[in-house]
Protein backbone atom coordinates (compact mmCIF):
# COMPACT_ATOMS: atom_id res chain seq x y z
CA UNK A 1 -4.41 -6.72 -22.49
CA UNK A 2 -3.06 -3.37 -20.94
CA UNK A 3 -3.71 -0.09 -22.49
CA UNK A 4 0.27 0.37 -22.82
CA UNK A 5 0.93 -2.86 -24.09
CA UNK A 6 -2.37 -2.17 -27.04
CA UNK A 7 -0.28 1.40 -27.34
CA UNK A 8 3.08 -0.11 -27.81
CA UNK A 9 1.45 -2.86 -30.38
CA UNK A 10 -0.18 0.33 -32.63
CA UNK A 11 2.88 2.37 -33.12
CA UNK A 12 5.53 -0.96 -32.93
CA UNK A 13 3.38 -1.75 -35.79
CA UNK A 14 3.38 1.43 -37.53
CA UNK A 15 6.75 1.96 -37.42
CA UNK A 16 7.48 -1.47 -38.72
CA UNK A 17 5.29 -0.74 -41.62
CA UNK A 18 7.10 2.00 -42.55
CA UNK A 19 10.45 0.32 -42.15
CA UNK A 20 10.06 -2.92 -44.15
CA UNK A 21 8.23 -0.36 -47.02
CA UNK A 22 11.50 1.39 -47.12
CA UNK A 23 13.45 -2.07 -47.02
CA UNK A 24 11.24 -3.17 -50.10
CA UNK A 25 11.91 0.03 -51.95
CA UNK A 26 15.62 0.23 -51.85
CA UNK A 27 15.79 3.02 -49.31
CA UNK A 28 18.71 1.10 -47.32
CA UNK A 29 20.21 -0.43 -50.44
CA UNK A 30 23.13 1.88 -50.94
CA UNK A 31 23.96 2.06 -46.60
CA UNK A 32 23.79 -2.25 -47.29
CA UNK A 33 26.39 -1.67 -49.69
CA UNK A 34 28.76 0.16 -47.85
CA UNK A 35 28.73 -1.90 -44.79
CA UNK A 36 28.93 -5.61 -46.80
CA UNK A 37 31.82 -4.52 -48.35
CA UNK A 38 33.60 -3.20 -45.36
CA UNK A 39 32.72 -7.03 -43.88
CA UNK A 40 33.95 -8.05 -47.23
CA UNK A 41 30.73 -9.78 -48.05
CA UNK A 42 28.17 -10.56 -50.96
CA UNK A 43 26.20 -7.62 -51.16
CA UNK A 44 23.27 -10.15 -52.21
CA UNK A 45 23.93 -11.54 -48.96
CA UNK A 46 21.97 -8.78 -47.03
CA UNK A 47 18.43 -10.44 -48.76
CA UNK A 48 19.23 -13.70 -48.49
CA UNK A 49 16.31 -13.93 -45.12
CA UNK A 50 13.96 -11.16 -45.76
CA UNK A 51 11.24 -13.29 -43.47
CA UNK A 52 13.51 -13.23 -41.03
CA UNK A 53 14.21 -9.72 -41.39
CA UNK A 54 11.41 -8.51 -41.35
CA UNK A 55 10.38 -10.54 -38.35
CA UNK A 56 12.82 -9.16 -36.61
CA UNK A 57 12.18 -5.07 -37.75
CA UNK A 58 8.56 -6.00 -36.14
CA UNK A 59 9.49 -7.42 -32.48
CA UNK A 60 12.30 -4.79 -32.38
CA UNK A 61 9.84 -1.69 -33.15
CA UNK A 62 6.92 -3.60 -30.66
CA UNK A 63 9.12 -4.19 -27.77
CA UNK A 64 10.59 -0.33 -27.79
CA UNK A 65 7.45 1.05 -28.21
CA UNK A 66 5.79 -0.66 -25.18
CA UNK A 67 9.54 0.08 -23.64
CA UNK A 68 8.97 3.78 -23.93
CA UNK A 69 5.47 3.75 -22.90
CA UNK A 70 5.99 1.13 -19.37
CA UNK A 71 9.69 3.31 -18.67
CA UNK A 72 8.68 6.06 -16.24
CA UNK A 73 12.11 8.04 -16.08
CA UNK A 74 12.75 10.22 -18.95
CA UNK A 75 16.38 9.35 -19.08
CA UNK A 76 16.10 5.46 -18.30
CA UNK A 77 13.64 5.17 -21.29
CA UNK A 78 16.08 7.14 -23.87
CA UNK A 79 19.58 4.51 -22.49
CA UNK A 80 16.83 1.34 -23.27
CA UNK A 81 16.59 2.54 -26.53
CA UNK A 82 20.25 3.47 -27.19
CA UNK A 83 21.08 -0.10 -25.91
CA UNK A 84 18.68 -1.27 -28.22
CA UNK A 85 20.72 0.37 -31.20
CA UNK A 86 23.75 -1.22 -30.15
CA UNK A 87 22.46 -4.51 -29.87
CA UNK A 88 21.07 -4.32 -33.40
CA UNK A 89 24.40 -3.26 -34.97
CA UNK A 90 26.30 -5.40 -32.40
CA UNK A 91 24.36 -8.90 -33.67
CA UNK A 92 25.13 -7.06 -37.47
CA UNK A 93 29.06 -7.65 -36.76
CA UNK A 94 28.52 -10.91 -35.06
CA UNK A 95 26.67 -12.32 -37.88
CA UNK A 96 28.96 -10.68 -40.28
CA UNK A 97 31.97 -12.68 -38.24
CA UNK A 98 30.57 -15.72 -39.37
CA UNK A 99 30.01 -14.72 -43.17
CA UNK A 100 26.12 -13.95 -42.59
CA UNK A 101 25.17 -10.24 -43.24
CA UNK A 102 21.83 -9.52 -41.86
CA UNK A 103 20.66 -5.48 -42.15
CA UNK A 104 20.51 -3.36 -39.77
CA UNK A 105 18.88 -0.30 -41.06
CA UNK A 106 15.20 -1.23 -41.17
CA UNK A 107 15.50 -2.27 -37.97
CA UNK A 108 17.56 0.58 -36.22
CA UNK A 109 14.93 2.47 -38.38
CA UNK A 110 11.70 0.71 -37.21
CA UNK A 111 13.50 1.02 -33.52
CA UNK A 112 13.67 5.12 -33.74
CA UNK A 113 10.42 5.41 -35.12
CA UNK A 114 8.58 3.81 -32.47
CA UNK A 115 10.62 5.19 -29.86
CA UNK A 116 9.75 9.00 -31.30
CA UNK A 117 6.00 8.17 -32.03
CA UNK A 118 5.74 6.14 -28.50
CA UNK A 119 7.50 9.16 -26.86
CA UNK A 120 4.93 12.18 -28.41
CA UNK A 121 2.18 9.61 -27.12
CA UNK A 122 3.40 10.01 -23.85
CA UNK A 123 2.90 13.59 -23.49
CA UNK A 124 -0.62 12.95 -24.26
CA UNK A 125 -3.27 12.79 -21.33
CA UNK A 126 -3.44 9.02 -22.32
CA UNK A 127 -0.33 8.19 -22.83
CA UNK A 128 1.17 9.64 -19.42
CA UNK A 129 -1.21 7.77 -16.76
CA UNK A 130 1.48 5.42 -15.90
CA UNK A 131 3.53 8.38 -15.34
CA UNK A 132 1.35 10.73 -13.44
CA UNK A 133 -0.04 7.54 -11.14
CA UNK A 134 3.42 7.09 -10.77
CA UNK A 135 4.55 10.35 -9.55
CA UNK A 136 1.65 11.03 -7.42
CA UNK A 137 1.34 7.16 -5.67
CA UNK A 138 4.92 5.15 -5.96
CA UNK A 139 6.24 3.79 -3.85
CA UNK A 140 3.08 3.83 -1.46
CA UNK A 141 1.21 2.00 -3.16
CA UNK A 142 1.43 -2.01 -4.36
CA UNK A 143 2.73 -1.57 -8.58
CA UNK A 144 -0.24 -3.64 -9.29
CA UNK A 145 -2.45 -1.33 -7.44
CA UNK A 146 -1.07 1.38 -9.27
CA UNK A 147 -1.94 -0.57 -12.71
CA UNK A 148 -5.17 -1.62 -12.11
CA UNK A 149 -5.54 2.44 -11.85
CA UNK A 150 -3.55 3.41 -15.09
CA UNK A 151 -6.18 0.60 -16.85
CA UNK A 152 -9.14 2.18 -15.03
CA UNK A 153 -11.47 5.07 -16.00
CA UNK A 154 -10.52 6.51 -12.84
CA UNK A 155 -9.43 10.46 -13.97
CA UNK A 156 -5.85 11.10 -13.29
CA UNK A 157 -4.69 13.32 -11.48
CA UNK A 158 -7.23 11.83 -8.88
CA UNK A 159 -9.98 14.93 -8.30
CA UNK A 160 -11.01 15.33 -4.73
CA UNK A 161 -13.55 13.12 -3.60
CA UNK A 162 -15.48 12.12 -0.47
CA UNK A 163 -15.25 8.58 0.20
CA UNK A 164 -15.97 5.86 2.84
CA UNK A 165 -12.73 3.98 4.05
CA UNK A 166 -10.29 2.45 7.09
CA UNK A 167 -7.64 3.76 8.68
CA UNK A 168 -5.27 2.16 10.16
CA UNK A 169 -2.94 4.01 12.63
CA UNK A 170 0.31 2.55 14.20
CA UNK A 171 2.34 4.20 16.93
CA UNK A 172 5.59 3.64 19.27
CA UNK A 173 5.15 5.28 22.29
CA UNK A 174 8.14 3.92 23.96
CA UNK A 175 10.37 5.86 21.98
CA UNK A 176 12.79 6.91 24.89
CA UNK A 177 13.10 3.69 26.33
CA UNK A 178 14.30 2.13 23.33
CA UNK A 179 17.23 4.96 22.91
CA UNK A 180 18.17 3.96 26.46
CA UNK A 181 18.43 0.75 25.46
CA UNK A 182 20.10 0.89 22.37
CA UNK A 183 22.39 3.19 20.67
CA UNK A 184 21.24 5.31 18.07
CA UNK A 185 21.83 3.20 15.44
CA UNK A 186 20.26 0.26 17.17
CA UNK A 187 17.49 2.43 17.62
CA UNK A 188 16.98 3.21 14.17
CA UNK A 189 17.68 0.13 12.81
CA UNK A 190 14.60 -1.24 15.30
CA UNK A 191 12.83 1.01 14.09
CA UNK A 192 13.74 0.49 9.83
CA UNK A 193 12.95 -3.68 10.96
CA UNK A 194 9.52 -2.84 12.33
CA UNK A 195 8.32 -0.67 9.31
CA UNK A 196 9.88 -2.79 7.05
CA UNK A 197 7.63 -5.63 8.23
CA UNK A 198 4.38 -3.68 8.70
CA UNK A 199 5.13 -1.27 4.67
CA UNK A 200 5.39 -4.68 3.22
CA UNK A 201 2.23 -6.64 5.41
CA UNK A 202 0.36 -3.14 4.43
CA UNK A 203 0.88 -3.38 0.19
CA UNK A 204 0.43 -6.83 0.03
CA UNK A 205 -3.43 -6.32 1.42
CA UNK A 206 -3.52 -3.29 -0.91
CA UNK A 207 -3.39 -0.21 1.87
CA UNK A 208 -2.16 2.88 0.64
CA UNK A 209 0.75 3.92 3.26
CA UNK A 210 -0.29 7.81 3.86
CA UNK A 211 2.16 7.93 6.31
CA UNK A 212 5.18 6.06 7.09
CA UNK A 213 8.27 6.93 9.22
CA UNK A 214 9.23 7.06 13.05
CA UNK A 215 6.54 8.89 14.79
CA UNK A 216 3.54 6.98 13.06
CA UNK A 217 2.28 4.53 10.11
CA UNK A 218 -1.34 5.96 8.86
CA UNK A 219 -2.50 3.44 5.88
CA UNK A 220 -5.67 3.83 4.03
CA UNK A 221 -7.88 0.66 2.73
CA UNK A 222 -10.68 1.54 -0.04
CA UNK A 223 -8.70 4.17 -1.63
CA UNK A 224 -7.30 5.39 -3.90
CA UNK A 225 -9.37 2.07 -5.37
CA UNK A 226 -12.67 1.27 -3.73
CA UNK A 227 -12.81 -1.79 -1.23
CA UNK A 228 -16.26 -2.84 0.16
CA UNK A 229 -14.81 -5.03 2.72
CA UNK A 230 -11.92 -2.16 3.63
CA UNK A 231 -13.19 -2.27 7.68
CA UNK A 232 -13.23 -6.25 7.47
CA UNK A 233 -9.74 -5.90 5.41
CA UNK A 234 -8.18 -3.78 7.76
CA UNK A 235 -8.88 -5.28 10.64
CA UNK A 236 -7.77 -8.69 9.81
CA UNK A 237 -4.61 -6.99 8.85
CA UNK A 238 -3.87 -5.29 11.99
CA UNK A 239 -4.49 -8.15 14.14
CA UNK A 240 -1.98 -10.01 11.50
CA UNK A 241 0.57 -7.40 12.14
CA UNK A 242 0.84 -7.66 15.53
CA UNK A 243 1.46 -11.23 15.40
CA UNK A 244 4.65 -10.27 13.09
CA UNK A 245 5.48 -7.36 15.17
CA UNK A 246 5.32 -9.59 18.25
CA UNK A 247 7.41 -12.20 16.79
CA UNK A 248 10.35 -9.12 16.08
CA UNK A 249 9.96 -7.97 19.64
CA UNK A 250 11.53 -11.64 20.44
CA UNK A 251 14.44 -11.38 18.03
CA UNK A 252 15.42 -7.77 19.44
CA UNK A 253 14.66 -8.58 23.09
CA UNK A 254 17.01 -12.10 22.25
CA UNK A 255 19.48 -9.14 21.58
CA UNK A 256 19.31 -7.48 24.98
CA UNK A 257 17.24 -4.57 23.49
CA UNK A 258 13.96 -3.01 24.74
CA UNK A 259 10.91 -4.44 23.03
CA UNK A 260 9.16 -1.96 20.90
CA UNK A 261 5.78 -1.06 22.39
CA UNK A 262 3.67 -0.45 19.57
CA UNK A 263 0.00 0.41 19.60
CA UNK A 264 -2.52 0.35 16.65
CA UNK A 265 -6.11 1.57 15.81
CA UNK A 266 -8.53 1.07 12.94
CA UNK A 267 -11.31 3.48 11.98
CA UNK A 268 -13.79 3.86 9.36
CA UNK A 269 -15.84 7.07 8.28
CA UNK A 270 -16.07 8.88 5.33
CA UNK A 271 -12.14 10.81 4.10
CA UNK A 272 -10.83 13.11 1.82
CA UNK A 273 -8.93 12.11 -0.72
CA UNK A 274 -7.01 14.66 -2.75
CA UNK A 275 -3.88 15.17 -4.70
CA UNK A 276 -1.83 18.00 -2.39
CA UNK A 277 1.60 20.14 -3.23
CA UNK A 278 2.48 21.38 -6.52
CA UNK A 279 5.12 20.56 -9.12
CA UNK A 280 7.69 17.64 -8.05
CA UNK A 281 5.85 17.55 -4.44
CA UNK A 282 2.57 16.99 -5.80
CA UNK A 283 1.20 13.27 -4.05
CA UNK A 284 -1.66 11.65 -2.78
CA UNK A 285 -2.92 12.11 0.26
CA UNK A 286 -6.42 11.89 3.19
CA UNK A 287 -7.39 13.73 5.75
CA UNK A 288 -10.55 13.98 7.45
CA UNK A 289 -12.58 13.19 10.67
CA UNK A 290 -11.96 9.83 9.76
CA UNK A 291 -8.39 9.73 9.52
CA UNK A 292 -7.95 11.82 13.13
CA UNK A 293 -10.35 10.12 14.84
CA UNK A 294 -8.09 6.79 13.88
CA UNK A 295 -4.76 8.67 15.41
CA UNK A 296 -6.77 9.05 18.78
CA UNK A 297 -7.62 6.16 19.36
CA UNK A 298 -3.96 5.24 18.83
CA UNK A 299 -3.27 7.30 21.32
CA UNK A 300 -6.08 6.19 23.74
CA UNK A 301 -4.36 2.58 23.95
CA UNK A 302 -2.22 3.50 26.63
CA UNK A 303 -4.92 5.52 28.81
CA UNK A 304 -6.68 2.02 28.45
CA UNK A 305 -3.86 -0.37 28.64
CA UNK A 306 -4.52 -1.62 25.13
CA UNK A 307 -3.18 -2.41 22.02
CA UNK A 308 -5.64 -2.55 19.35
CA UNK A 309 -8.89 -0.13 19.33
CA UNK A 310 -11.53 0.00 17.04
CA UNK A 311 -14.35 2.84 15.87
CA UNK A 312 -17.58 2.23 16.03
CA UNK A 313 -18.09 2.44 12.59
CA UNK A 314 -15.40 -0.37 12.05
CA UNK A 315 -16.72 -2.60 14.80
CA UNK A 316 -20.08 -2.52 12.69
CA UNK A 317 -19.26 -3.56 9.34
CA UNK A 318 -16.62 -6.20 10.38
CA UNK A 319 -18.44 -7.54 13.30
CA UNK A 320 -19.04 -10.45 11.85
CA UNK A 321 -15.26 -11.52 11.29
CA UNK A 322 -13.79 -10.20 14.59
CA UNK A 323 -14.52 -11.26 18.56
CA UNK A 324 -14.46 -7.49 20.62
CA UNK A 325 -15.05 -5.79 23.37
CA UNK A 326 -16.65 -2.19 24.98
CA UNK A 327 -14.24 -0.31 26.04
CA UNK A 328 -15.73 3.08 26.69
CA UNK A 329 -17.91 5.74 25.86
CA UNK A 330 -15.79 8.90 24.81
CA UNK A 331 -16.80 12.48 23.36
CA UNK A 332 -16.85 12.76 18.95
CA UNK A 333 -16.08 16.29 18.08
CA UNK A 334 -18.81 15.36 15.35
CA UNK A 335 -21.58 14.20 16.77
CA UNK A 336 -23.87 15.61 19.86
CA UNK A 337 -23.31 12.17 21.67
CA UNK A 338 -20.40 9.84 22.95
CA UNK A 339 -19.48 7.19 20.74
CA UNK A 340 -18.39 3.76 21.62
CA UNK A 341 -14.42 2.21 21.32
CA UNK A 342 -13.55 -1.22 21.21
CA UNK A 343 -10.80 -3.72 21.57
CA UNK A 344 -10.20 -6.47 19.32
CA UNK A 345 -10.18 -9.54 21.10
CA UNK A 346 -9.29 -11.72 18.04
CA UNK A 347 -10.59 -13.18 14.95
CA UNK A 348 -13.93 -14.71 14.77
CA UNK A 349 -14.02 -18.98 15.85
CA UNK A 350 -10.10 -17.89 16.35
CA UNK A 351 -10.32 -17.15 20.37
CA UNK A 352 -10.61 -20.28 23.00
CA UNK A 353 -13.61 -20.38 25.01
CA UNK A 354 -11.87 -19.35 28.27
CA UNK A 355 -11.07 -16.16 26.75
CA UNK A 356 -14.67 -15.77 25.11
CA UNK A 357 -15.85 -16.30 28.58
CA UNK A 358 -13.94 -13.76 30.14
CA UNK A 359 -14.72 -11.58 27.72
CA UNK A 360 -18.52 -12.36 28.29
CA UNK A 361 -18.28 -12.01 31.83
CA UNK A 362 -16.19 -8.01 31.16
CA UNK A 363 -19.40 -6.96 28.64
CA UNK A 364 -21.69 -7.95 31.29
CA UNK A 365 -19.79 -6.12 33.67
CA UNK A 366 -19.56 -3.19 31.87
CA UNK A 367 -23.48 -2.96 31.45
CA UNK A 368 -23.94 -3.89 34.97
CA UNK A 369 -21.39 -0.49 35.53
CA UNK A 370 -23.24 1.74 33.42
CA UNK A 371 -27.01 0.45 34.71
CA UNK A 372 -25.03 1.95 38.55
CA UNK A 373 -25.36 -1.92 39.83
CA UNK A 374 -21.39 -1.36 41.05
CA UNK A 375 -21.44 -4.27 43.25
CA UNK A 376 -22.55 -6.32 40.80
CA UNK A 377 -20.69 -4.91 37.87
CA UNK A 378 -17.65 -5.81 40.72
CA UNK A 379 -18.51 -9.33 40.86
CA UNK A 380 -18.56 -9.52 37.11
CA UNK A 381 -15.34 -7.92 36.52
CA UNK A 382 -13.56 -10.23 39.22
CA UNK A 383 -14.75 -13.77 37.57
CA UNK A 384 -13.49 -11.79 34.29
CA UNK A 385 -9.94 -10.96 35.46
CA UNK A 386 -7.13 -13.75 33.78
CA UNK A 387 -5.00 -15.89 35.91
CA UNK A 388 -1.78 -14.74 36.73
CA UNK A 389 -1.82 -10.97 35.07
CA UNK A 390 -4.15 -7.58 35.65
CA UNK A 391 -6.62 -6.63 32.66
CA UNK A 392 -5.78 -2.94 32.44
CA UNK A 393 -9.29 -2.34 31.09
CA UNK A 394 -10.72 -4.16 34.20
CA UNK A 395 -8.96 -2.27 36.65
CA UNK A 396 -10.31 0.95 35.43
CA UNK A 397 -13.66 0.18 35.97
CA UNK A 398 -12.95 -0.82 38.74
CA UNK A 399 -10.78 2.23 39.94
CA UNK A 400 -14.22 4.09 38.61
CA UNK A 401 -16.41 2.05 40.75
CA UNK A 402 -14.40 2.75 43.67
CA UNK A 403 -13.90 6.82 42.67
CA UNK A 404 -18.18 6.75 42.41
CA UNK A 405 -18.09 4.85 46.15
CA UNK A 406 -15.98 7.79 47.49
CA UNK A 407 -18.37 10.24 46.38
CA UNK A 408 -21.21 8.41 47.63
CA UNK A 409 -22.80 8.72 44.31
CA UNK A 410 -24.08 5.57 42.25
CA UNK A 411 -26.60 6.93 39.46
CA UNK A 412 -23.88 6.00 36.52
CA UNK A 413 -26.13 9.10 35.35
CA UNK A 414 -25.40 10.15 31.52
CA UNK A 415 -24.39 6.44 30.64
CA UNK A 416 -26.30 4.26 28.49
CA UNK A 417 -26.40 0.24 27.58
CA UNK A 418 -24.39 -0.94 24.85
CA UNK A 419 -25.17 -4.07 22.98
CA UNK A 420 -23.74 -7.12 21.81
């Protein structure tokens, strides 16, 4: 049971109390009076249910409580209520239509009650989580997300914190192309379809979208809730949203338009998290080492000809859910020594032998390359190439290889081995 709904049951409860104990001692007697005889009715009439009356003074004062309380908007909440009052007195005349008179005064007054007691709890620091996780995290974040926080114990505003997460980047970088191809509208709309598809793939595995318009999507997994398996979690969904992605490129090249090239990275490492702005601005937001490093790599698929790179850190704690591959050693503005990229190369018992082969023959390859065997490390990377297309990664090593051959030099000096 939800902390609003226990909320809304207290004062519905309260203010039903109070309004059948006024109904029992006469308080709307003398209002009954007046209104039965301008429906012309016995004024005994307006007793002749009190179960049913005060059945109804009860669910009317619960359900606007918890009303108030779930509501959000200020001015929403308040027309709920006012349709509430019109209702009651609307179902008064109806039932007076067919010669039944049932009161509406411990009701109306059971409704206003809870609606004033349910508001004041609102301004409270426990009665506005709803609001302020609202405010700060809607609409990039799933509504049950959000929940599951206004339930927690989680302090809200969210304090800064230090915490260990994914990041998962997504990037067009064929952004003039498409305008060529299209019209501006056709662009946009391309655009609108593609982060259409990846917001909703993103909420529905329970990323927080950081960022999300035309120049890049940046979506967070383990926070603003914790995740354990966020690297695992975020990696299955980026390889998931390039299938969908791919299968839009068909629809809008089927229309004569220029496929979207989109590129996408995952990262993990430790983030801020922090509530930034002030007053109506004020949201949730990352930044950190973490969350850079991840735009990067983004950007590093097209100096490698790939499409979906991975941290080290990533690569570690989902390794055993996703097939990969080295791609290179590059420099970590954190850390004295390279670090290691990789490419996903599909889900774990998901990628066909020939393809785990070639991507057997590419590690060994790469070793070979970095150990200065070159004409070995050639050798490798030719039995590795696919039939019928060029492996951009492959032809870089071996543009490398050649580049060391011109300079007569073959130490692969500064280069270590990476394992498997």
């Amino acid at each position: 049971m939800s902390s609003i709904f226990k909320a809304g049951l207290f004062f519905g409860f309260v203010a039903a109390l109070i309004a059948i104990g006024a109904m029992q001692l006469g308080a709307f007697d003398h209002l009954d009076f007046l209104l039965t005889t301008r429906y012309q009715l016995e004024f005994k009439q307006a007793f002749n249910n009190p179960e049913l009356q005060r059945l109804a003074v009860v669910v009317l004062a619960v359900f606007t409580a918890y009303l108030v309380l779930d509501v959000v908007m200020l001015g929403y909440r308040w027309l709920l209520v006012g349709v509430i009052f019109l209702e009651i007195f609307f179902g008064t005349w109806l039932l007076a239509y067919f010669d039944h008179y049932f009161s509406p005064f411990p009701s109306a007054t059971a409704v206003l009650l809870a609606a004033i007691g349910a508001s004041i709890y609102s301004l409270t620091s426990a009665g506005n989580r709803k609001a302020v996780a609202t405010a700060l995290l809607h609409p990039r974040y799933a509504a049950d997300r959000i929940s599951a926080i206004v339930e927690s114990k989680q302090p809200l505003p969210m304090p800064p914190e230090i915490r260990e997460a994914s990041v998962l980047v997504l990037e067009v970088v064929n952004h003039e192309a498409l305008l060529e191809s299209a019209n501006t509208a056709g662009y946009i709309d391309a655009l609108n379809r593609m982060l259409t598809i990846t917001s909703r793939a993103l909420l529905s595995d329970g990323a927080y979208l950081d960022a999300c318009d035309g120049s890049a999507v940046v979506a967070i997994f383990g926070a603003p809730l914790p995740n354990e398996a966020h690297a695992a979690t975020a990696s299955r969904v980026a390889l998931e949203l390039g299938r969908r992605l791919d299968n839009l490129n068909l629809e809008i090249e089927r229309g004569g338009l220029e496929k979207i090239d989109f590129r996408l990275a995952v990262n993990s490492g430790e983030i801020l998290t922090a509530v930034y702005g002030s007053g109506a601005l004020q949201r949730y937001g990352v930044g950190g080492h973490a969350v850079d490093f991840a735009r990067t790599l983004c950007q590093l698929n097209v100096r490698y000809h790939t499409r979906l790179l991975l941290g080290p850190l990533t690569r570690e704690l989902a390794s055993d859910l996703l097939e990969v591959r080295p791609v290179d050693l590059i420099p970590d503005p954190e850390s004295t020594l390279p670090v290691e990229i990789y490419e996903i190369v599909g889900a774990k018992g998901q990628v066909t032998m020939v393809e785990s082969g070639r991507r057997d023959l590419y590690w060994d390859g790469v070793v070979l390359f970095r150990e200065g065997r070159h004409q070995e490390a050639i050798e490798s990377f030719q039995r590795a190439q696919p039939v019928g297309r060029e492996d951009g990664l492959i032809r870089i090593y071996l543009d490398r290889i050649d580049q060391l051959r011109r300079k007569r030099s073959d130490t692969g000096a500064g280069v270590g081995l990476i394992r498997r």
